[in-house]
N, C-alpha and C. Protein backbone atom coordinates (compact mmCIF):
# COMPACT_ATOMS: atom_id res chain seq x y z
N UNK A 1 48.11 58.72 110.38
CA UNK A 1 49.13 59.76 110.42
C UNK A 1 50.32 59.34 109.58
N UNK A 2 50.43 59.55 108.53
CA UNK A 2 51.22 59.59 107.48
C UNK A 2 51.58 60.49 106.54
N UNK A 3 51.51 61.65 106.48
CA UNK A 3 51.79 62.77 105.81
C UNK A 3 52.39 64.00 106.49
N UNK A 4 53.48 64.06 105.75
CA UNK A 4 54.81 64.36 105.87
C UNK A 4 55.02 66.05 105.13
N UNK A 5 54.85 67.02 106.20
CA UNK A 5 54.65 68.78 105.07
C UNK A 5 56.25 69.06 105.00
N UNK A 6 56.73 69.43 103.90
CA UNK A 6 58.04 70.52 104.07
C UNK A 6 57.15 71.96 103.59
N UNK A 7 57.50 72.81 104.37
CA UNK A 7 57.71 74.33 103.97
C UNK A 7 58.78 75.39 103.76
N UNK A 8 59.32 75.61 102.82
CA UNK A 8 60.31 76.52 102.06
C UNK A 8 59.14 78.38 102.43
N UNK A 9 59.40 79.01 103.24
CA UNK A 9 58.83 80.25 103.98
C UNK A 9 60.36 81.13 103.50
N UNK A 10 60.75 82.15 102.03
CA UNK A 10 61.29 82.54 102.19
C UNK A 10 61.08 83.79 102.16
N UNK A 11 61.68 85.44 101.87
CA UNK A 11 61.38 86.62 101.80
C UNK A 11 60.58 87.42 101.17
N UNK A 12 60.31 86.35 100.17
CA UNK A 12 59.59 86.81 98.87
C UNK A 12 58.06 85.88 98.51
N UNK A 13 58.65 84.95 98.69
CA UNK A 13 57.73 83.31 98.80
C UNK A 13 58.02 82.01 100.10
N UNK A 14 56.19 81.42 99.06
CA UNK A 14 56.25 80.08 99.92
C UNK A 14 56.16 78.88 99.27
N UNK A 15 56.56 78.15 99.86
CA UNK A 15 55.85 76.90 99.00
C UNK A 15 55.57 75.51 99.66
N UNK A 16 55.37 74.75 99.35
CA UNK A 16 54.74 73.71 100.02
C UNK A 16 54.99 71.82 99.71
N UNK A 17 55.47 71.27 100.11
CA UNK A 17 55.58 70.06 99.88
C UNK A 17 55.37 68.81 100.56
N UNK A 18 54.62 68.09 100.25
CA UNK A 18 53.51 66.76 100.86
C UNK A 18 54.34 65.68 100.92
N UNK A 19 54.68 64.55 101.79
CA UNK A 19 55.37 63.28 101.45
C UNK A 19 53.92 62.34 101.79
N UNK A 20 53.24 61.47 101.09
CA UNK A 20 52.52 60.21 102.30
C UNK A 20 52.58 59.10 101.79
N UNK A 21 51.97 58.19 102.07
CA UNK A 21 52.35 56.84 101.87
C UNK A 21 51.32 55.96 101.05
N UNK A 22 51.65 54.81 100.43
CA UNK A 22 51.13 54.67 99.69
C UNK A 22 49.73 54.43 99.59
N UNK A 23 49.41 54.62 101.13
CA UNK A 23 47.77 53.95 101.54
C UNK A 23 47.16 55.63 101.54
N UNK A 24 47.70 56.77 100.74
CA UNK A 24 47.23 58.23 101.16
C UNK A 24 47.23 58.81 99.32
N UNK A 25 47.39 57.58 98.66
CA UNK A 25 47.67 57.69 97.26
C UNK A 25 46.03 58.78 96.66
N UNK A 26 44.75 58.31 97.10
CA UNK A 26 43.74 58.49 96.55
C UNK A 26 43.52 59.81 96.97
N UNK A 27 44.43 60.64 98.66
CA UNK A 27 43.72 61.69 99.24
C UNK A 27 44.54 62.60 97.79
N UNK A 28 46.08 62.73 97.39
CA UNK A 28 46.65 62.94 96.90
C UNK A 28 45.97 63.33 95.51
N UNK A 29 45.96 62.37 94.94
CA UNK A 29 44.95 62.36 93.90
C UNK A 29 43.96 63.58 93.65
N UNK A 30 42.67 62.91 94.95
CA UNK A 30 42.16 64.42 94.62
C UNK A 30 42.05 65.60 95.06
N UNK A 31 43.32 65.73 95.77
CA UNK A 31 44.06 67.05 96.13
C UNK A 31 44.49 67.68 94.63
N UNK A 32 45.49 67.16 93.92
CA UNK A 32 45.78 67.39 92.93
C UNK A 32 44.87 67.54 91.88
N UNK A 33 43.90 67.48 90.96
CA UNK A 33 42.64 66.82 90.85
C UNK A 33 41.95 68.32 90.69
N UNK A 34 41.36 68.25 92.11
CA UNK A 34 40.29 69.18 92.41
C UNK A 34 40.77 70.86 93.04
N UNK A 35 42.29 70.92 93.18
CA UNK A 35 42.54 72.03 93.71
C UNK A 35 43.54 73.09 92.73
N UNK A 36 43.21 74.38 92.93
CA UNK A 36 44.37 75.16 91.65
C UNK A 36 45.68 75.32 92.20
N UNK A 37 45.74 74.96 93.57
CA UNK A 37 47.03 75.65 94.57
C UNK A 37 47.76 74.29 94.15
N UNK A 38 47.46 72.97 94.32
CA UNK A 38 48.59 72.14 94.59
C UNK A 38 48.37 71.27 93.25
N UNK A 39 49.39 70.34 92.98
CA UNK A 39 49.43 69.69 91.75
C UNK A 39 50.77 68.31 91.68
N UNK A 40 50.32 66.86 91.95
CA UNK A 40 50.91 65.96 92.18
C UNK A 40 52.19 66.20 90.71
N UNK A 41 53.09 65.39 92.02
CA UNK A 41 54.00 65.40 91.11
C UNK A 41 54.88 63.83 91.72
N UNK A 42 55.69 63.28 91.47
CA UNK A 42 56.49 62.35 91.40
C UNK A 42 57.98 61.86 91.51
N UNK A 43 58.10 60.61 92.64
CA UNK A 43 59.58 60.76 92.63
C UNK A 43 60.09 59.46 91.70
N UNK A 44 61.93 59.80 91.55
CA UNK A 44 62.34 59.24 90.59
C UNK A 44 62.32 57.84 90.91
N UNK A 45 62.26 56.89 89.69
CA UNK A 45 62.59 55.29 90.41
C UNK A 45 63.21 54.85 90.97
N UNK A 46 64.79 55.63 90.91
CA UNK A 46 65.74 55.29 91.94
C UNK A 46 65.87 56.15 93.22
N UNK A 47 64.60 56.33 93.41
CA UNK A 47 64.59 57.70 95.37
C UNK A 47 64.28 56.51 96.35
N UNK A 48 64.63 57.11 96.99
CA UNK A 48 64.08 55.90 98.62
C UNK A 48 62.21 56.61 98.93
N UNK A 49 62.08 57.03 97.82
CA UNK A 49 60.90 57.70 98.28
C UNK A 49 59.68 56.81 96.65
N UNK A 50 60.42 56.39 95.89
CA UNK A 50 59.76 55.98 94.77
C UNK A 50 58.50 55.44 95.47
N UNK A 51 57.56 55.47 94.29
CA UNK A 51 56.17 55.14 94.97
C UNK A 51 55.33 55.52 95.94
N UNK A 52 55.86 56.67 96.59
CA UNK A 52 55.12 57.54 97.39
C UNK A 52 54.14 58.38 96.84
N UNK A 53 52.95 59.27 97.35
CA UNK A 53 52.53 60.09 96.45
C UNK A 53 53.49 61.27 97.10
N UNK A 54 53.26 62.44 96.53
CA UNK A 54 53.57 64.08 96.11
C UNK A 54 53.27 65.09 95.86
N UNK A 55 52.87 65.85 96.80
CA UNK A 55 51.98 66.88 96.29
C UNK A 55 52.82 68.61 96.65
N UNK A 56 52.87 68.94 95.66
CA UNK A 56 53.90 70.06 95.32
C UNK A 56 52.65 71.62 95.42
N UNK A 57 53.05 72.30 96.15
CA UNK A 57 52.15 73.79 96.04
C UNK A 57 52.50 74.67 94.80
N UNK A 58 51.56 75.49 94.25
CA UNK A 58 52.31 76.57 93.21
C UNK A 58 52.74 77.10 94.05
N UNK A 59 54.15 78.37 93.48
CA UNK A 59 54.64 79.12 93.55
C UNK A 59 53.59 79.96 94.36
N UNK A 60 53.67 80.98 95.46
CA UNK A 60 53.10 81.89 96.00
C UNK A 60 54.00 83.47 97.01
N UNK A 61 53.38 83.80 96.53
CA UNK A 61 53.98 85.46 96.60
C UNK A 61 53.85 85.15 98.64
N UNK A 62 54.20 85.78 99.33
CA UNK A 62 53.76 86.09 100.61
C UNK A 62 53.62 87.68 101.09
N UNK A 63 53.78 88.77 100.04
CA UNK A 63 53.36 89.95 100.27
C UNK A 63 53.46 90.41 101.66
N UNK A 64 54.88 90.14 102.24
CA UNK A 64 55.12 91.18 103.58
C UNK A 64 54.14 90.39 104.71
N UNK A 65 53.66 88.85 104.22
CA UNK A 65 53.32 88.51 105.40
C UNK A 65 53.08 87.21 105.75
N UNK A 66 54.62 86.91 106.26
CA UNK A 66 54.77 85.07 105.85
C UNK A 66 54.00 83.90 106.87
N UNK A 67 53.62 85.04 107.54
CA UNK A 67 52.40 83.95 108.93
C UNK A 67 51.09 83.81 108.32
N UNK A 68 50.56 84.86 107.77
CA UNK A 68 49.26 84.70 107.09
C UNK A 68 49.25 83.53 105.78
N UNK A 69 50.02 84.07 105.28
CA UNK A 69 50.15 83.40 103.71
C UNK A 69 50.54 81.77 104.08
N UNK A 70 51.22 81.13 104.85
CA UNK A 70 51.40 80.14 105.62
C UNK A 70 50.12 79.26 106.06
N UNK A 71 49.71 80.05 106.97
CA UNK A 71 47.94 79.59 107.64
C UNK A 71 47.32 79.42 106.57
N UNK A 72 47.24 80.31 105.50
CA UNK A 72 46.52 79.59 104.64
C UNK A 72 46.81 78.96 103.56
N UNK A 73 47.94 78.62 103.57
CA UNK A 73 47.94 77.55 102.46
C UNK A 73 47.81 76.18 103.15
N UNK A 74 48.25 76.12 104.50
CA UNK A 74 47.74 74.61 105.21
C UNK A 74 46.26 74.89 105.40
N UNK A 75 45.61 75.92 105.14
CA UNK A 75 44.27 75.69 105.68
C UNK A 75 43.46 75.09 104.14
N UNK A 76 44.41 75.70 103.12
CA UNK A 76 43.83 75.11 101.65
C UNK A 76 44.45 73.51 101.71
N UNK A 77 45.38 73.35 102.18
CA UNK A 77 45.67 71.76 102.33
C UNK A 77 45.00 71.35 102.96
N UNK A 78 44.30 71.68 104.14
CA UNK A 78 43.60 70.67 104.94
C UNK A 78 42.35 70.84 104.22
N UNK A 79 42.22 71.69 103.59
CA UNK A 79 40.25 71.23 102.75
C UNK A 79 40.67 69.96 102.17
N UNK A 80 41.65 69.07 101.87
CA UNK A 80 41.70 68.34 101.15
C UNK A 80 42.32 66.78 101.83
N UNK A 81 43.38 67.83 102.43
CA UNK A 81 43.90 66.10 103.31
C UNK A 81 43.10 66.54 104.72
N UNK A 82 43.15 65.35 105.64
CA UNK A 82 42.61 66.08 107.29
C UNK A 82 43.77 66.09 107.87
N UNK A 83 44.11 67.00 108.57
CA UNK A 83 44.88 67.52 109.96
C UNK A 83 45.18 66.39 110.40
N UNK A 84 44.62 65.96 110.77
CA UNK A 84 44.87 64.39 111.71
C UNK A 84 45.86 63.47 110.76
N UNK A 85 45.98 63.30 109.75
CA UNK A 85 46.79 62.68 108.87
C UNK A 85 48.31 62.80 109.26
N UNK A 86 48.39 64.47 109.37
CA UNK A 86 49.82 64.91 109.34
C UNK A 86 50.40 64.11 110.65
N UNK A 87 51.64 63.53 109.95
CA UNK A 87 52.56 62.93 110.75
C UNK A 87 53.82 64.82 111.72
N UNK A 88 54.04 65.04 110.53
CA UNK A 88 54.88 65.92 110.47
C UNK A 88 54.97 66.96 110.23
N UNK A 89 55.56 68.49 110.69
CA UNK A 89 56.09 69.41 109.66
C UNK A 89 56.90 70.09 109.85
N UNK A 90 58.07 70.34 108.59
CA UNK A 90 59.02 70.68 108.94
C UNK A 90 59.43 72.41 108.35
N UNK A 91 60.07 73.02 108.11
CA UNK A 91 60.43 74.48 107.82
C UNK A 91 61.25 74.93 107.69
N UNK A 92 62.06 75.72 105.92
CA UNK A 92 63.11 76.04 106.08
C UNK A 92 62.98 77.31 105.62
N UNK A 93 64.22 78.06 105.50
CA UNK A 93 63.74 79.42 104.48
C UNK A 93 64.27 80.31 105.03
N UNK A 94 64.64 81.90 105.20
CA UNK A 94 64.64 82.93 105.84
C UNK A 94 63.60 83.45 106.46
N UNK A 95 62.27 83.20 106.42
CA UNK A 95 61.44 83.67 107.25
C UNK A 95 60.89 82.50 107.78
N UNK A 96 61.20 81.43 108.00
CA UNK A 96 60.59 80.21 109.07
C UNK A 96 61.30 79.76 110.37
N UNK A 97 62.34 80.40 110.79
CA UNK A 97 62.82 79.75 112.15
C UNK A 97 61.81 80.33 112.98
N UNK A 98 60.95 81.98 113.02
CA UNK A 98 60.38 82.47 114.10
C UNK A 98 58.89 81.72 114.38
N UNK A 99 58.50 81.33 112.94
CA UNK A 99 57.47 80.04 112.86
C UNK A 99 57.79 79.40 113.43
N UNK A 100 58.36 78.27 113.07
CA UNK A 100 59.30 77.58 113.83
C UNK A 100 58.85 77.11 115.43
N UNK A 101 59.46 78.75 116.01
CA UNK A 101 59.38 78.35 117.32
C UNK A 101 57.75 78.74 118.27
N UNK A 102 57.46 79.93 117.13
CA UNK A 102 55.94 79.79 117.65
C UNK A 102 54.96 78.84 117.55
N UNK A 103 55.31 77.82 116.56
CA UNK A 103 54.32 76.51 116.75
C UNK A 103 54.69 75.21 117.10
N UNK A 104 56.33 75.32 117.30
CA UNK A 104 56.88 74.35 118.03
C UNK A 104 56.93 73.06 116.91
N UNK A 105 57.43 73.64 116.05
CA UNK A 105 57.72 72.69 114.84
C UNK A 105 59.30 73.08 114.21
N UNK A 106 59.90 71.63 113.91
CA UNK A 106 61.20 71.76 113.06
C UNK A 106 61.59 72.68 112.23
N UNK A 107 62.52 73.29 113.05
CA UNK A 107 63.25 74.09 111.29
C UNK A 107 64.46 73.30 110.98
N UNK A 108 64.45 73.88 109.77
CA UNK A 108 65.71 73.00 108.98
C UNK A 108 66.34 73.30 108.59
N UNK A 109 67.61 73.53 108.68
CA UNK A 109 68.51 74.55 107.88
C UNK A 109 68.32 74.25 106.34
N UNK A 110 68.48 75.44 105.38
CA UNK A 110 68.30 75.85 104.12
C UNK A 110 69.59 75.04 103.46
N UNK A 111 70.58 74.60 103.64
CA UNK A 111 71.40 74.58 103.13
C UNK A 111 71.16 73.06 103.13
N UNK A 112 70.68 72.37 104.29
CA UNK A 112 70.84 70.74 104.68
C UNK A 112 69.49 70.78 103.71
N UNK A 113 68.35 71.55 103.46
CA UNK A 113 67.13 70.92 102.92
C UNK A 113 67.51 70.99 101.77
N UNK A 114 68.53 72.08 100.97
CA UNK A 114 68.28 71.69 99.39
C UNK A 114 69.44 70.47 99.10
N UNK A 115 70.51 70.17 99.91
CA UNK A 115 70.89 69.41 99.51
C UNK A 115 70.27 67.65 99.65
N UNK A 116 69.66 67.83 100.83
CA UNK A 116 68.52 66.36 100.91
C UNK A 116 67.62 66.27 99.39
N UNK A 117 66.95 67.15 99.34
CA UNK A 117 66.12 67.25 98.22
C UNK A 117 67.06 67.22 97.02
N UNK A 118 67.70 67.72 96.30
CA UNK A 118 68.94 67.45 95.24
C UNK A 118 68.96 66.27 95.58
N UNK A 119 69.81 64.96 96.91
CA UNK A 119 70.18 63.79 96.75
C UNK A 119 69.00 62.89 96.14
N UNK A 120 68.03 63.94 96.81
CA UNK A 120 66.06 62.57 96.38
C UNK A 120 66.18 62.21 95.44
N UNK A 121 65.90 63.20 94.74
CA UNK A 121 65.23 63.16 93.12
C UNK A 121 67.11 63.43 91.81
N UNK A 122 68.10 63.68 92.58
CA UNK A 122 69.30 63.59 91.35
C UNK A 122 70.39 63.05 92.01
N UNK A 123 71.18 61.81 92.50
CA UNK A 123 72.29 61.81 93.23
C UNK A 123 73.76 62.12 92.76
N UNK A 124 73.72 62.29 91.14
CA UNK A 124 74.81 62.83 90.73
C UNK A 124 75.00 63.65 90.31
N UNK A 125 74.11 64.65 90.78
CA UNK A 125 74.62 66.73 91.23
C UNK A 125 74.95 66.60 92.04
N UNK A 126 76.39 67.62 91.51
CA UNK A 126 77.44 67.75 92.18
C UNK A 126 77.19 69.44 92.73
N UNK A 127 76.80 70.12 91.93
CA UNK A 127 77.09 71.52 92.10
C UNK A 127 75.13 72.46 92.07
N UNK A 128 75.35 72.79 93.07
CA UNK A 128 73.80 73.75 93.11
C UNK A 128 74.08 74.78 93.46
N UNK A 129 73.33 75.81 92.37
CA UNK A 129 72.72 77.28 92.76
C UNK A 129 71.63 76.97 92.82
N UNK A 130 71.42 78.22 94.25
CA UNK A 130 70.03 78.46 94.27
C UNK A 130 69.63 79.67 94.58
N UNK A 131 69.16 80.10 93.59
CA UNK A 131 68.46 81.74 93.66
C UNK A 131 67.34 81.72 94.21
N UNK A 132 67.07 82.50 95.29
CA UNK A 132 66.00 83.35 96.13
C UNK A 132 65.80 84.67 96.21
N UNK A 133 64.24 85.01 96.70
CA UNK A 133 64.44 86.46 96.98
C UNK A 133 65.06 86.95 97.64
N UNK A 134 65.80 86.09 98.63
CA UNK A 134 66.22 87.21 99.52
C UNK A 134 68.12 87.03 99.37
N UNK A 135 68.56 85.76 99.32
CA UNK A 135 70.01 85.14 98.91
C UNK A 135 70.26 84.04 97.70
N UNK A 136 70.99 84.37 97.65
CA UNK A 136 71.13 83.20 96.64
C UNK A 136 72.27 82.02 97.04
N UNK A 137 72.45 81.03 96.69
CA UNK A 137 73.20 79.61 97.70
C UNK A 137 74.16 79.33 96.80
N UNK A 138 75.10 78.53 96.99
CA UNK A 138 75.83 77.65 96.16
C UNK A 138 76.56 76.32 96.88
N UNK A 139 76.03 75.38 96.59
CA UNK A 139 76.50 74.13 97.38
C UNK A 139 77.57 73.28 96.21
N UNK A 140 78.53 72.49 97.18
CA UNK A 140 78.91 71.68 95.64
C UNK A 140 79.10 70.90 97.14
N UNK A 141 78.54 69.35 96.56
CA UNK A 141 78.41 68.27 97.13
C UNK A 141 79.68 66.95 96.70
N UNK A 142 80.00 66.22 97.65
CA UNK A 142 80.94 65.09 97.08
C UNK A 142 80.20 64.18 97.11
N UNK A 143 80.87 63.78 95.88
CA UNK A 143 80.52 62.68 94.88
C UNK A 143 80.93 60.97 95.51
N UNK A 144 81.67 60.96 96.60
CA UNK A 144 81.53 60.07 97.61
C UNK A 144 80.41 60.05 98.81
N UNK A 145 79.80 61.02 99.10
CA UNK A 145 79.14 61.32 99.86
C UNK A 145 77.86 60.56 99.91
N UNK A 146 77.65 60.32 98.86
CA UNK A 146 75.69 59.97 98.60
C UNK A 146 75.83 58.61 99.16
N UNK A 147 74.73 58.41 100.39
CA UNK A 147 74.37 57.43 101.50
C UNK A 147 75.14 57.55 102.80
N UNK A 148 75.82 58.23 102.47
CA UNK A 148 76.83 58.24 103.75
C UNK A 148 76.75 59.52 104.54
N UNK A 149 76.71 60.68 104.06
CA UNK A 149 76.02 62.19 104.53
C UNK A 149 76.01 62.79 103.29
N UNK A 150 75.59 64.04 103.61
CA UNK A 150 75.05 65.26 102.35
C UNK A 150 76.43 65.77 101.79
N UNK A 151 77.68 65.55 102.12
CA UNK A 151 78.43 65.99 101.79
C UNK A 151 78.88 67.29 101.43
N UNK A 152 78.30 68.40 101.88
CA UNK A 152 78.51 69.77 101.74
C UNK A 152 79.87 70.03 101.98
N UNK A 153 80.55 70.02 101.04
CA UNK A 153 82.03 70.29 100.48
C UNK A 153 82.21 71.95 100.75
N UNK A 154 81.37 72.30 100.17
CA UNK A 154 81.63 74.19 100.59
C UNK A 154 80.09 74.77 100.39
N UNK A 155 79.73 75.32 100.88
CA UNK A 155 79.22 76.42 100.29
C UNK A 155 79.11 77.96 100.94
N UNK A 156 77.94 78.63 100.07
CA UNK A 156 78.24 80.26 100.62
C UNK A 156 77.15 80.68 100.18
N UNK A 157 76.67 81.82 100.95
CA UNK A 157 75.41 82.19 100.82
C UNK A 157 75.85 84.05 99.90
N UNK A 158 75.43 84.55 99.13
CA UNK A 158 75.31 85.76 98.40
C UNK A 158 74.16 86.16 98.77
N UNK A 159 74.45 87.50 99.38
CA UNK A 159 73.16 88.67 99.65
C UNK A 159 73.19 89.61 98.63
N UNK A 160 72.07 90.02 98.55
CA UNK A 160 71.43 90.24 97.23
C UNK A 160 71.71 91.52 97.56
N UNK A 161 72.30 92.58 96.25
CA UNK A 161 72.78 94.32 96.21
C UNK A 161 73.44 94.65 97.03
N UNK A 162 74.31 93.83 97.77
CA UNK A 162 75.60 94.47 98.53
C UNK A 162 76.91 93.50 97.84
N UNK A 163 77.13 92.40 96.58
CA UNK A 163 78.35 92.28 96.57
C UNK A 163 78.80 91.24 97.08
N UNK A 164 78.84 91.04 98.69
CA UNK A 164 79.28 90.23 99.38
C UNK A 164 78.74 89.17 99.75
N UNK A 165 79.91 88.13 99.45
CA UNK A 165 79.63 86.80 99.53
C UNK A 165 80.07 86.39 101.30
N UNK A 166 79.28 85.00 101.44
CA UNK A 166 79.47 85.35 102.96
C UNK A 166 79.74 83.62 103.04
N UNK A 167 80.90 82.66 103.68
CA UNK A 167 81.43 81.85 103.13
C UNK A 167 81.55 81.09 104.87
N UNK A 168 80.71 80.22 105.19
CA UNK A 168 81.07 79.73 106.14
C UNK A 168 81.98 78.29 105.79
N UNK A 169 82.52 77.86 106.91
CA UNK A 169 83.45 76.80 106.56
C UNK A 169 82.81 75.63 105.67
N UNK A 170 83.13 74.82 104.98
CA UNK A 170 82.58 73.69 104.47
C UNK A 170 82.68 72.17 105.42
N UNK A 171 81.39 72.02 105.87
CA UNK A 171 81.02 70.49 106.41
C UNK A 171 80.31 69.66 105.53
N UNK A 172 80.34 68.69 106.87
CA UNK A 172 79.48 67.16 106.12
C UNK A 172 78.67 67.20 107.10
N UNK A 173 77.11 66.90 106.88
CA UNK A 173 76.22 66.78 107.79
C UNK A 173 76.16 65.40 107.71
N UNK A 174 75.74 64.60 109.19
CA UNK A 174 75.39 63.31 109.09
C UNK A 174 73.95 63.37 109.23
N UNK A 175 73.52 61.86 108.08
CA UNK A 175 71.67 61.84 107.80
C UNK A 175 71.46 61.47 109.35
């Protein structure tokens, strides 16, 4: 049990992301390899994650139906890794808290996952957009922050064809 799922479940799409360890290097492999959905990818030399494998999902539509489209993309992951492997899984997005609680798995707030992921793989972005189907984000992170928390200095979420920006206070999450 060493493999580690994030799922990004948002309005429009899904997507999928693998963490395991280095003794899960070969399942990885020919996951990536032998499948059209997923396709290894790699972290930077300076991540606390360097040397891990990675396995990243394509892009996928969820067509009005984010429980189905979900089931099966872990059911196309498990043709490849086994079930039993998974340590973990976690879920962020606009359509994953109700997941979430129907399978009794982590959600994660959207705002704490892109800035974890930004610190992985870049620690000196400072400033993120992030466009979605359904909102679009804007984080700007301090530049003292990295190891110490995520530093979310401000951000604000924009809903899409009404205009309005919607601006909750700016915190620091602790890791």
């Amino acid at each position: 049990m060493s493999i580690n799922i994030g799922l990004d479940i948002g309005g429009v799409s899904l997507k999928l992301a693998a963490i395991g360890s280095p003794s899960d290097e070969a399942l990885f492999h020919n996951l990536g390899e032998k499948s059209p959905t997923f396709f290894a990818a790699s972290f930077p030399a300076g991540s606390p994650f360097a040397g891990r494998p990675l396995i990243l999902s394509r892009y996928r539509r969820i067509q009005g139906s984010p429980f189905q489209s979900t089931f099966d993309l872990l059911q196309e992951l498990y043709e490849y890794l086994p079930e039993e492997n998974v340590e973990g899984i976690r879920v962020t997005g606009s359509g994953s808290q109700l997941l979430a609680k129907i399978l009794g798995i982590y959600f994660e707030n959207e705002f704490r996952a892109i800035a974890k992921g930004v610190r992985t793989f870049n620690s000196e972005v400072r400033t993120i957009f992030e466009i979605g189907g359904e909102s679009s984000k804007y984080l700007r992170l301090d530049p003292e922050a990295v190891g110490k928390h995520l530093g979310i200095v401000d951000q604000r979420r924009m809903r899409r064809g009404n205009g309005v920006v919607h601006r909750p206070a700016g915190y620091a999450v602790a890791l």
